[in-house]
PDB file of N, CA and C in Angstrom:
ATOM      1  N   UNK A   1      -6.923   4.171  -6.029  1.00  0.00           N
ATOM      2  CA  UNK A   1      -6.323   3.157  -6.866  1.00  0.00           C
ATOM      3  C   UNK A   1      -7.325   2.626  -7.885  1.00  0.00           C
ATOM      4  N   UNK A   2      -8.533   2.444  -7.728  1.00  0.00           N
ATOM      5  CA  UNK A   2      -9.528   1.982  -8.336  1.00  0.00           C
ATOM      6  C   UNK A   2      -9.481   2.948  -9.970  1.00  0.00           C
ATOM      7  N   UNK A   3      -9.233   3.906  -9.400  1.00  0.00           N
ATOM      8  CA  UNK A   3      -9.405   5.138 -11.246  1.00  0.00           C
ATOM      9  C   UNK A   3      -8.023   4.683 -11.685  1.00  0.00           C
ATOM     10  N   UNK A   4      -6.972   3.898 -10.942  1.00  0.00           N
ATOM     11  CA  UNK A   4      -6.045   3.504 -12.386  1.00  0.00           C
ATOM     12  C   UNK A   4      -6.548   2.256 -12.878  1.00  0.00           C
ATOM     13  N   UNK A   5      -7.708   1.776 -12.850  1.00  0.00           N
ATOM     14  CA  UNK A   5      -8.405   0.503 -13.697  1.00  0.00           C
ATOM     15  C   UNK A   5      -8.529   0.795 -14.411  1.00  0.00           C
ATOM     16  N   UNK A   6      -7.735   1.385 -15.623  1.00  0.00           N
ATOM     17  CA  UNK A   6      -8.486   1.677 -17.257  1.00  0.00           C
ATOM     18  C   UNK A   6      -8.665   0.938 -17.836  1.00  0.00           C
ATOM     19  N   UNK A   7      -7.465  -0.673 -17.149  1.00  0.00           N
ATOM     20  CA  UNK A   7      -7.402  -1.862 -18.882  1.00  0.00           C
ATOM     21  C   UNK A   7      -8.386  -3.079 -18.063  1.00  0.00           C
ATOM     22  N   UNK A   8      -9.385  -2.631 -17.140  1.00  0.00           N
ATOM     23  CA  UNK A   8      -9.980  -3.886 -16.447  1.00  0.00           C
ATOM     24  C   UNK A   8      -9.175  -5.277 -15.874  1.00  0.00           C
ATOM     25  N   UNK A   9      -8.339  -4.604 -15.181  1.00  0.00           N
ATOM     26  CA  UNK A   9      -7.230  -5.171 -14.293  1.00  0.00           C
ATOM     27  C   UNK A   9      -6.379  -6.044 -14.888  1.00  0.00           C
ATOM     28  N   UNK A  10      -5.958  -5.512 -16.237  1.00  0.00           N
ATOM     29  CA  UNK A  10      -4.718  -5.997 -16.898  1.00  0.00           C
ATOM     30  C   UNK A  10      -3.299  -5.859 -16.174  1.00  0.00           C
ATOM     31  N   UNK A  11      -3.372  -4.585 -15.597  1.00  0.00           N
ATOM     32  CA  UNK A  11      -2.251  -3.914 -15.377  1.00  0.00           C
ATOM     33  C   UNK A  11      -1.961  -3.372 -13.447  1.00  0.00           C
ATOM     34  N   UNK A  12      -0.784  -3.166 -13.735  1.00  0.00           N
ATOM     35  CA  UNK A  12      -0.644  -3.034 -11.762  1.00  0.00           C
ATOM     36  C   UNK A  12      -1.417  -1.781 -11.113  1.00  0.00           C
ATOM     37  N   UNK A  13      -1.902  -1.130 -10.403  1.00  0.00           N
ATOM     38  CA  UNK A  13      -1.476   0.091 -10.135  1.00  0.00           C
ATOM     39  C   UNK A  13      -0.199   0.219  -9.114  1.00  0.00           C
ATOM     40  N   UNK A  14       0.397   1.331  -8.751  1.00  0.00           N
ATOM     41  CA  UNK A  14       1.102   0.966  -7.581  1.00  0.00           C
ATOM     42  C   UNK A  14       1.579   2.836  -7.345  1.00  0.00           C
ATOM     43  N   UNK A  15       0.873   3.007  -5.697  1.00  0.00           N
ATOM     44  CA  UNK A  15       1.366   4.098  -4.899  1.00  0.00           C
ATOM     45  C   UNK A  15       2.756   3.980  -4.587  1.00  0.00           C
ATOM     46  N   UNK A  16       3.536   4.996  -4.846  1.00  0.00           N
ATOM     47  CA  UNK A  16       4.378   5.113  -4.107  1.00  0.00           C
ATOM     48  C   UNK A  16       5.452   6.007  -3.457  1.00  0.00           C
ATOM     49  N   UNK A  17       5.935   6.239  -2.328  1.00  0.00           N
ATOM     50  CA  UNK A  17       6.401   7.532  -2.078  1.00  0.00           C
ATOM     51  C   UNK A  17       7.396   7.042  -0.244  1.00  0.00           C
ATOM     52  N   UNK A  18       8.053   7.760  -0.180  1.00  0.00           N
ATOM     53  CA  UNK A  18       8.804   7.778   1.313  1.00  0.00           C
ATOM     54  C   UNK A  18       7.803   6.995   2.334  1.00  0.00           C
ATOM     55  N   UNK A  19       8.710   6.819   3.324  1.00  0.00           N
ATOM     56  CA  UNK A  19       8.440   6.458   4.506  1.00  0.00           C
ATOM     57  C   UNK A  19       7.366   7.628   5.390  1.00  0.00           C
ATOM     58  N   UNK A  20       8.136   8.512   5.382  1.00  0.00           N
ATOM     59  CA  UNK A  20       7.815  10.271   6.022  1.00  0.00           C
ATOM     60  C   UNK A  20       6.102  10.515   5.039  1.00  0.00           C
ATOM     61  N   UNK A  21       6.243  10.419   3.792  1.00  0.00           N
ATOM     62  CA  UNK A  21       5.155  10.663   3.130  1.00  0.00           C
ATOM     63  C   UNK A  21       3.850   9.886   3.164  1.00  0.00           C
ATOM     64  N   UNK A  22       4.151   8.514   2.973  1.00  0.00           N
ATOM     65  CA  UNK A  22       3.244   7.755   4.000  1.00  0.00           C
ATOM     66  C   UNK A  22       2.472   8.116   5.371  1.00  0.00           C
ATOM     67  N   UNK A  23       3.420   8.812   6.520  1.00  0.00           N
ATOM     68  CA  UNK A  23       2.900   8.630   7.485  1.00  0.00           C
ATOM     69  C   UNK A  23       2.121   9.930   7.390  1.00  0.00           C
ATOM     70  N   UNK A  24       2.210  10.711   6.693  1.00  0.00           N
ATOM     71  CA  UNK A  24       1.943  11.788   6.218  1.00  0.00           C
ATOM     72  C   UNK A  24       0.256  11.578   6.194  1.00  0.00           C
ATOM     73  N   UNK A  25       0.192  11.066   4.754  1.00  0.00           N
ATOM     74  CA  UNK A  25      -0.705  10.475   4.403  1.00  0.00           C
ATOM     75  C   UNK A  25      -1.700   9.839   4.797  1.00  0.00           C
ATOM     76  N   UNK A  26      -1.595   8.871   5.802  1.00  0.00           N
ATOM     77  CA  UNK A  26      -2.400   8.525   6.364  1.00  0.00           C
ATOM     78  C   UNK A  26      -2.738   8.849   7.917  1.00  0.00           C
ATOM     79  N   UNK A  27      -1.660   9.664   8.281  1.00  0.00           N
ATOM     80  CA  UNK A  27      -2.060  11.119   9.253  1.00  0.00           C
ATOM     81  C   UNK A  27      -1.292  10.190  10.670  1.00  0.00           C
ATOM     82  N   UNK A  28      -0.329   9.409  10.644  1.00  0.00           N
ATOM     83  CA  UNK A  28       0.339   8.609  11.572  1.00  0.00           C
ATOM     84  C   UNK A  28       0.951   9.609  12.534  1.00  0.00           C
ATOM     85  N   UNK A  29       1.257   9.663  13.649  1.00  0.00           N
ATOM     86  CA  UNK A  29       1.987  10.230  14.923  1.00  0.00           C
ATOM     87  C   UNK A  29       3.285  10.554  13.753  1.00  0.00           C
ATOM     88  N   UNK A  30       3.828  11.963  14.093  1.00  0.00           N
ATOM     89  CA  UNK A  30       5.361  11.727  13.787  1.00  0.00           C
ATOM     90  C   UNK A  30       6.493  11.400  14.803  1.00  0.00           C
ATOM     91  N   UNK A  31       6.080  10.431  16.022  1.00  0.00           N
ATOM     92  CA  UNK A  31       7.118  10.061  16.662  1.00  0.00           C
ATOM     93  C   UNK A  31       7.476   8.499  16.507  1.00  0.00           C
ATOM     94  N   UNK A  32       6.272   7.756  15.417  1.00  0.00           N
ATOM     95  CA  UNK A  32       6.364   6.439  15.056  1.00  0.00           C
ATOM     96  C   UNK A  32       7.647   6.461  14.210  1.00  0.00           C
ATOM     97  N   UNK A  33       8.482   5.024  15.054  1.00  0.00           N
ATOM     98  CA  UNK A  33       9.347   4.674  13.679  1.00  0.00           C
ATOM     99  C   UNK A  33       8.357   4.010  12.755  1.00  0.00           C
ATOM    100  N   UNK A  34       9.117   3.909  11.306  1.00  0.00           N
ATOM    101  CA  UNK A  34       8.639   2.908  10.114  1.00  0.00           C
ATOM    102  C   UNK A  34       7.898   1.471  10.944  1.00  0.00           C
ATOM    103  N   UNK A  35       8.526   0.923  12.154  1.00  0.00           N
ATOM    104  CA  UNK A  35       8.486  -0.315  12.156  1.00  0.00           C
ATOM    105  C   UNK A  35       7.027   0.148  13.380  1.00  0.00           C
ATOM    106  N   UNK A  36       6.669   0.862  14.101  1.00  0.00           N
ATOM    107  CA  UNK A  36       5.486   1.237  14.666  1.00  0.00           C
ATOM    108  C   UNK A  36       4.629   1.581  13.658  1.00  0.00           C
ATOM    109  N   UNK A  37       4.612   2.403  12.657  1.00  0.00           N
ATOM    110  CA  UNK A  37       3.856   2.672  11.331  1.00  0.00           C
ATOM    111  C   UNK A  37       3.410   1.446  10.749  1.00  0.00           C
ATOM    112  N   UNK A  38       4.083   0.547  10.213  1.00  0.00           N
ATOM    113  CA  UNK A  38       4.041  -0.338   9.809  1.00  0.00           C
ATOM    114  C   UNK A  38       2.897  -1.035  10.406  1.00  0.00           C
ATOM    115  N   UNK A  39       3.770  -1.454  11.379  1.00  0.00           N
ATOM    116  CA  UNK A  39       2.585  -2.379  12.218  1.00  0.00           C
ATOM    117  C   UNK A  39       1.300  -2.096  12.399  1.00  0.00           C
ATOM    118  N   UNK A  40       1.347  -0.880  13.248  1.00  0.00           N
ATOM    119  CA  UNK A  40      -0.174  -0.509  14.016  1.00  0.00           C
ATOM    120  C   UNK A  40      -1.425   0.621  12.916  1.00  0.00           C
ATOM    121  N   UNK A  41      -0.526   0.948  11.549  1.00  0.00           N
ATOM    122  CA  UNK A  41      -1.588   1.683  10.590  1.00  0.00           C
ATOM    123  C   UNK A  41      -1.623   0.916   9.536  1.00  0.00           C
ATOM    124  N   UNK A  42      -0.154   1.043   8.876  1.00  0.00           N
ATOM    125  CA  UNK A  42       0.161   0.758   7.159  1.00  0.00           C
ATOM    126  C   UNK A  42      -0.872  -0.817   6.765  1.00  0.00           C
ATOM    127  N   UNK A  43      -0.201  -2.154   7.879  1.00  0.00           N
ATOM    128  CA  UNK A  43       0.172  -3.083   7.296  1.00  0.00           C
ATOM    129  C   UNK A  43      -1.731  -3.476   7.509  1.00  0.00           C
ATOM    130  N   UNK A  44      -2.532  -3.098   8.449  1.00  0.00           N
ATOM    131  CA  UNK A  44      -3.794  -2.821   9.456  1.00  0.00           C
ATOM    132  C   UNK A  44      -4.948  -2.493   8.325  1.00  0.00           C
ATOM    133  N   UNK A  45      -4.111  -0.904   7.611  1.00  0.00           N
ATOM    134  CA  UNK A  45      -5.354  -0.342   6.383  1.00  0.00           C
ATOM    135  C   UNK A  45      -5.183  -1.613   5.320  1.00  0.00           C
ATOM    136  N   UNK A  46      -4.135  -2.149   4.704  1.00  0.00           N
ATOM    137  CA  UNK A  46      -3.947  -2.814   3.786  1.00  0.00           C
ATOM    138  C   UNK A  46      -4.745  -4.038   3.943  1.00  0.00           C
ATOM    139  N   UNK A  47      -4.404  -4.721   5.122  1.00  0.00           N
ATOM    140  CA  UNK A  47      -5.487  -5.723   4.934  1.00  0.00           C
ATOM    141  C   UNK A  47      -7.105  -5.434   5.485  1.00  0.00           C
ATOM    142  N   UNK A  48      -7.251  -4.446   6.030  1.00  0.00           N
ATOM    143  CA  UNK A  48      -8.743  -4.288   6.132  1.00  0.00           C
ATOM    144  C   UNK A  48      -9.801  -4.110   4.679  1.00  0.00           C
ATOM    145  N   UNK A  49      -8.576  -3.313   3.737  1.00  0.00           N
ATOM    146  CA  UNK A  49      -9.152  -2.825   2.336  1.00  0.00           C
ATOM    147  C   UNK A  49      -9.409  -4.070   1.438  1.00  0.00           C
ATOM    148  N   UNK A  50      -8.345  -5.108   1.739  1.00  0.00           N
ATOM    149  CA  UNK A  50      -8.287  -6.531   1.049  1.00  0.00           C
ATOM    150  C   UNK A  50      -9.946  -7.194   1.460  1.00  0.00           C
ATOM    151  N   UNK A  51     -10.029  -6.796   2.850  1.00  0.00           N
ATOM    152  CA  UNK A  51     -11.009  -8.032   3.165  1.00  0.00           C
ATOM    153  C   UNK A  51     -12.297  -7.442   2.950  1.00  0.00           C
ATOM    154  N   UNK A  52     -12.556  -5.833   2.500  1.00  0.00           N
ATOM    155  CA  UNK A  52     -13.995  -5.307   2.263  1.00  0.00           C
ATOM    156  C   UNK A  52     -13.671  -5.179   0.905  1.00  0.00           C
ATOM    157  N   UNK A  53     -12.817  -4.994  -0.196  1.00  0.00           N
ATOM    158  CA  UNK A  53     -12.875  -4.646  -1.533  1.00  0.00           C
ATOM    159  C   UNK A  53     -12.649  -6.138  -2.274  1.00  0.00           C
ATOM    160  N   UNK A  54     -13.144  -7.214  -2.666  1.00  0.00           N
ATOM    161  CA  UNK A  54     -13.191  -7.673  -3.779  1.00  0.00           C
ATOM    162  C   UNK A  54     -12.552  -8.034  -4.714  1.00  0.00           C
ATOM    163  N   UNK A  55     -12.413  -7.431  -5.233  1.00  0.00           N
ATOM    164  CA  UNK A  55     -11.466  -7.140  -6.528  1.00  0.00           C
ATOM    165  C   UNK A  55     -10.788  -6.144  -6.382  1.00  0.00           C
ATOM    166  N   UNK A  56     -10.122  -5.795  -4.740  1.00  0.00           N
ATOM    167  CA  UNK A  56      -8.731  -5.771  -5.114  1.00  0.00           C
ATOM    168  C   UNK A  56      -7.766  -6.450  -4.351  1.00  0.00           C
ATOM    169  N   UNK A  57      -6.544  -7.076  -4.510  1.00  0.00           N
ATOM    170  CA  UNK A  57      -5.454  -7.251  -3.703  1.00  0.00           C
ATOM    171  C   UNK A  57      -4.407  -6.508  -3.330  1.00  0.00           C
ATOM    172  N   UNK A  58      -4.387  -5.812  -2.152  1.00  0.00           N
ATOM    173  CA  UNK A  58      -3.081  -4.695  -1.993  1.00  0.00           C
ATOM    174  C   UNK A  58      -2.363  -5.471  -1.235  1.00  0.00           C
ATOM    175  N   UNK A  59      -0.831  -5.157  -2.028  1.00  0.00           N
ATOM    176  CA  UNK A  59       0.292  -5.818  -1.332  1.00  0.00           C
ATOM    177  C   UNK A  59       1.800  -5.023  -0.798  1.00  0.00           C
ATOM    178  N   UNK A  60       2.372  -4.972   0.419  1.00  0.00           N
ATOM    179  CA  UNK A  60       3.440  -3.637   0.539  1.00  0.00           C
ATOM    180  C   UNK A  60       4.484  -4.127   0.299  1.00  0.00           C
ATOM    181  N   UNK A  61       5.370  -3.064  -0.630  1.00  0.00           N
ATOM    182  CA  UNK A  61       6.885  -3.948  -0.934  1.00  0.00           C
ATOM    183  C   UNK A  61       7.419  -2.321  -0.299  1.00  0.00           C
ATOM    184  N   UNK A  62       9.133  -2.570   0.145  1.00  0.00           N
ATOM    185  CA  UNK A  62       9.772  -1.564   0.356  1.00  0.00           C
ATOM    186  C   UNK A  62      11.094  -1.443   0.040  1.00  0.00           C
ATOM    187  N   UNK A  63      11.837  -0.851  -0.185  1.00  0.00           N
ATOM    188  CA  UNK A  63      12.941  -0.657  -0.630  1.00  0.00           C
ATOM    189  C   UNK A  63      14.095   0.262   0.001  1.00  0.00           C
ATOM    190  N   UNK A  64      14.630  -0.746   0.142  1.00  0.00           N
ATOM    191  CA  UNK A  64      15.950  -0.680   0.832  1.00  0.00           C
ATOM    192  C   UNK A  64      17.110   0.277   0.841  1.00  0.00           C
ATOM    193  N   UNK A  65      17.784   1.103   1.715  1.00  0.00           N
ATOM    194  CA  UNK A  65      19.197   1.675   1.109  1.00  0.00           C
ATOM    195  C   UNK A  65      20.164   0.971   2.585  1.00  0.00           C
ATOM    196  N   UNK A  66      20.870  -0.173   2.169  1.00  0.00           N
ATOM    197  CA  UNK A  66      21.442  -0.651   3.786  1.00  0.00           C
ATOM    198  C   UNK A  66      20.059  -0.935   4.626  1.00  0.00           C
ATOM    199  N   UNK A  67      20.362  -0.636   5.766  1.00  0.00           N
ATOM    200  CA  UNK A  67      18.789  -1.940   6.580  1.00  0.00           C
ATOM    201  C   UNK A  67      18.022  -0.662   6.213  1.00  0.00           C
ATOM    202  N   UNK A  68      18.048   0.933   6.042  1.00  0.00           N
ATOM    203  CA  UNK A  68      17.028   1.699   6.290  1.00  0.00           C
ATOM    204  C   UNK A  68      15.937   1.729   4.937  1.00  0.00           C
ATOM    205  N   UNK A  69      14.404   1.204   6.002  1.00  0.00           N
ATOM    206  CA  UNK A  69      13.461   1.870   4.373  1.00  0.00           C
ATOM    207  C   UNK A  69      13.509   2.883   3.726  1.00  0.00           C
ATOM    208  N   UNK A  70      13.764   3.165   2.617  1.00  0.00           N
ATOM    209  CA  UNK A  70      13.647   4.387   1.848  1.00  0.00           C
ATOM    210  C   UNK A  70      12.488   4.914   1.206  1.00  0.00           C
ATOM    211  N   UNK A  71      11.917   3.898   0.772  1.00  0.00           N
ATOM    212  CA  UNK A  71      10.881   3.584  -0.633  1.00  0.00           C
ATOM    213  C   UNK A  71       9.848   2.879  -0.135  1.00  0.00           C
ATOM    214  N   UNK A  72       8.395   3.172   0.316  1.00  0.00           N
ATOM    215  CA  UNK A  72       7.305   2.273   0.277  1.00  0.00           C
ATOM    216  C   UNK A  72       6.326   2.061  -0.783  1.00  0.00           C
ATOM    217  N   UNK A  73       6.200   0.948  -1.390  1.00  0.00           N
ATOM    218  CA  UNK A  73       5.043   0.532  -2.466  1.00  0.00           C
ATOM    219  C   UNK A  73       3.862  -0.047  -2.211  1.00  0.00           C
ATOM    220  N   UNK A  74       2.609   0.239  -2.508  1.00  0.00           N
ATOM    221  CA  UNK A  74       1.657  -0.775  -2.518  1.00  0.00           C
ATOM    222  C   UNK A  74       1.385  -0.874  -4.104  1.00  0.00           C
ATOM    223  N   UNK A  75       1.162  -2.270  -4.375  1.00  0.00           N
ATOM    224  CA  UNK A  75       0.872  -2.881  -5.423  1.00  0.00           C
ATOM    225  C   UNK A  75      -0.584  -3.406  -5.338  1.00  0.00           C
ATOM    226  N   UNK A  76      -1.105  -2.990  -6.033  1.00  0.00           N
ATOM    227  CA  UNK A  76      -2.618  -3.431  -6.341  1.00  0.00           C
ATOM    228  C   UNK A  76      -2.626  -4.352  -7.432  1.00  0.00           C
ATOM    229  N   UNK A  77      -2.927  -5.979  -7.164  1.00  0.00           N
ATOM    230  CA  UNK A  77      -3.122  -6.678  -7.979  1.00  0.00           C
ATOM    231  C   UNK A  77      -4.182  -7.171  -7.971  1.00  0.00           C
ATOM    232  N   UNK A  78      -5.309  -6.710  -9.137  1.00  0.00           N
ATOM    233  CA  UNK A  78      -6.437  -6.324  -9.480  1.00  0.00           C
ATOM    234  C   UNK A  78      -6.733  -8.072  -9.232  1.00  0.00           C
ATOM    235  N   UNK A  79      -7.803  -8.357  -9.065  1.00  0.00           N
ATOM    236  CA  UNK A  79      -8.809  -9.554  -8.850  1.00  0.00           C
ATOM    237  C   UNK A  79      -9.945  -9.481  -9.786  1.00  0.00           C
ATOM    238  N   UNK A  80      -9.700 -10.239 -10.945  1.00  0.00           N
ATOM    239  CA  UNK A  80     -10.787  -9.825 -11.841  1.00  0.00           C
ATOM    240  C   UNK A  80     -11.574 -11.100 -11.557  1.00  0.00           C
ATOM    241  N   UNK A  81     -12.917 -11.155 -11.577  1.00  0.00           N
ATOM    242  CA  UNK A  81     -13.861 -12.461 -11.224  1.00  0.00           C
ATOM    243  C   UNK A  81     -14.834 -12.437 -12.272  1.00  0.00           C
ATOM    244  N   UNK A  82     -14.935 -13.406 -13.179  1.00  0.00           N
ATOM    245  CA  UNK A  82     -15.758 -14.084 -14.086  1.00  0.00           C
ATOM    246  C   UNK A  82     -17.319 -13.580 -13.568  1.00  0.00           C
ATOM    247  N   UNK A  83     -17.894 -13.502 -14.623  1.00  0.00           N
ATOM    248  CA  UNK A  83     -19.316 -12.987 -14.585  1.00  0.00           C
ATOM    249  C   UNK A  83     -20.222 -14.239 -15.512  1.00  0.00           C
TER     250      UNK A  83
END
């Protein structure tokens, strides 16, 4: 996420891709539902990255079809700090 900083955190970045692709991704059991994923990797990396990186804020949004997730986002809202 850091190489989409081109405008010095003018702008969002934001990953995004399936539920399935996620767990993919970060190499999760495939017998986790979303809501085991969630909990015990997704929601776990996100704030560990918040509390060692600085300048950045990652935040997860998801998107809906009826109750099932379809769509997971992280939004990186850049933390720019005065020098």
């Amino acid at each position: 996420m850091r190489e989409c900083d081109r405008d010095n955190g003018k702008s969002i970045a934001i990953l995004q891709g399936t539920p399935d692709e996620f767990r993919e991704w970060l190499g999760a059991p495939k017998e986790y539902t979303y809501g085991q994923f969630k909990q015990n990797i997704l929601t776990k990396a996100v704030e560990e990255i918040n509390l060692k990186i600085d300048d950045m804020d990652l935040e997860i949004f998801q998107g809906r079809y009826n109750r099932k997730i379809v769509q997971v986002e992280i939004h990186n809202n850049w933390t720019v700090h005065s020098k």
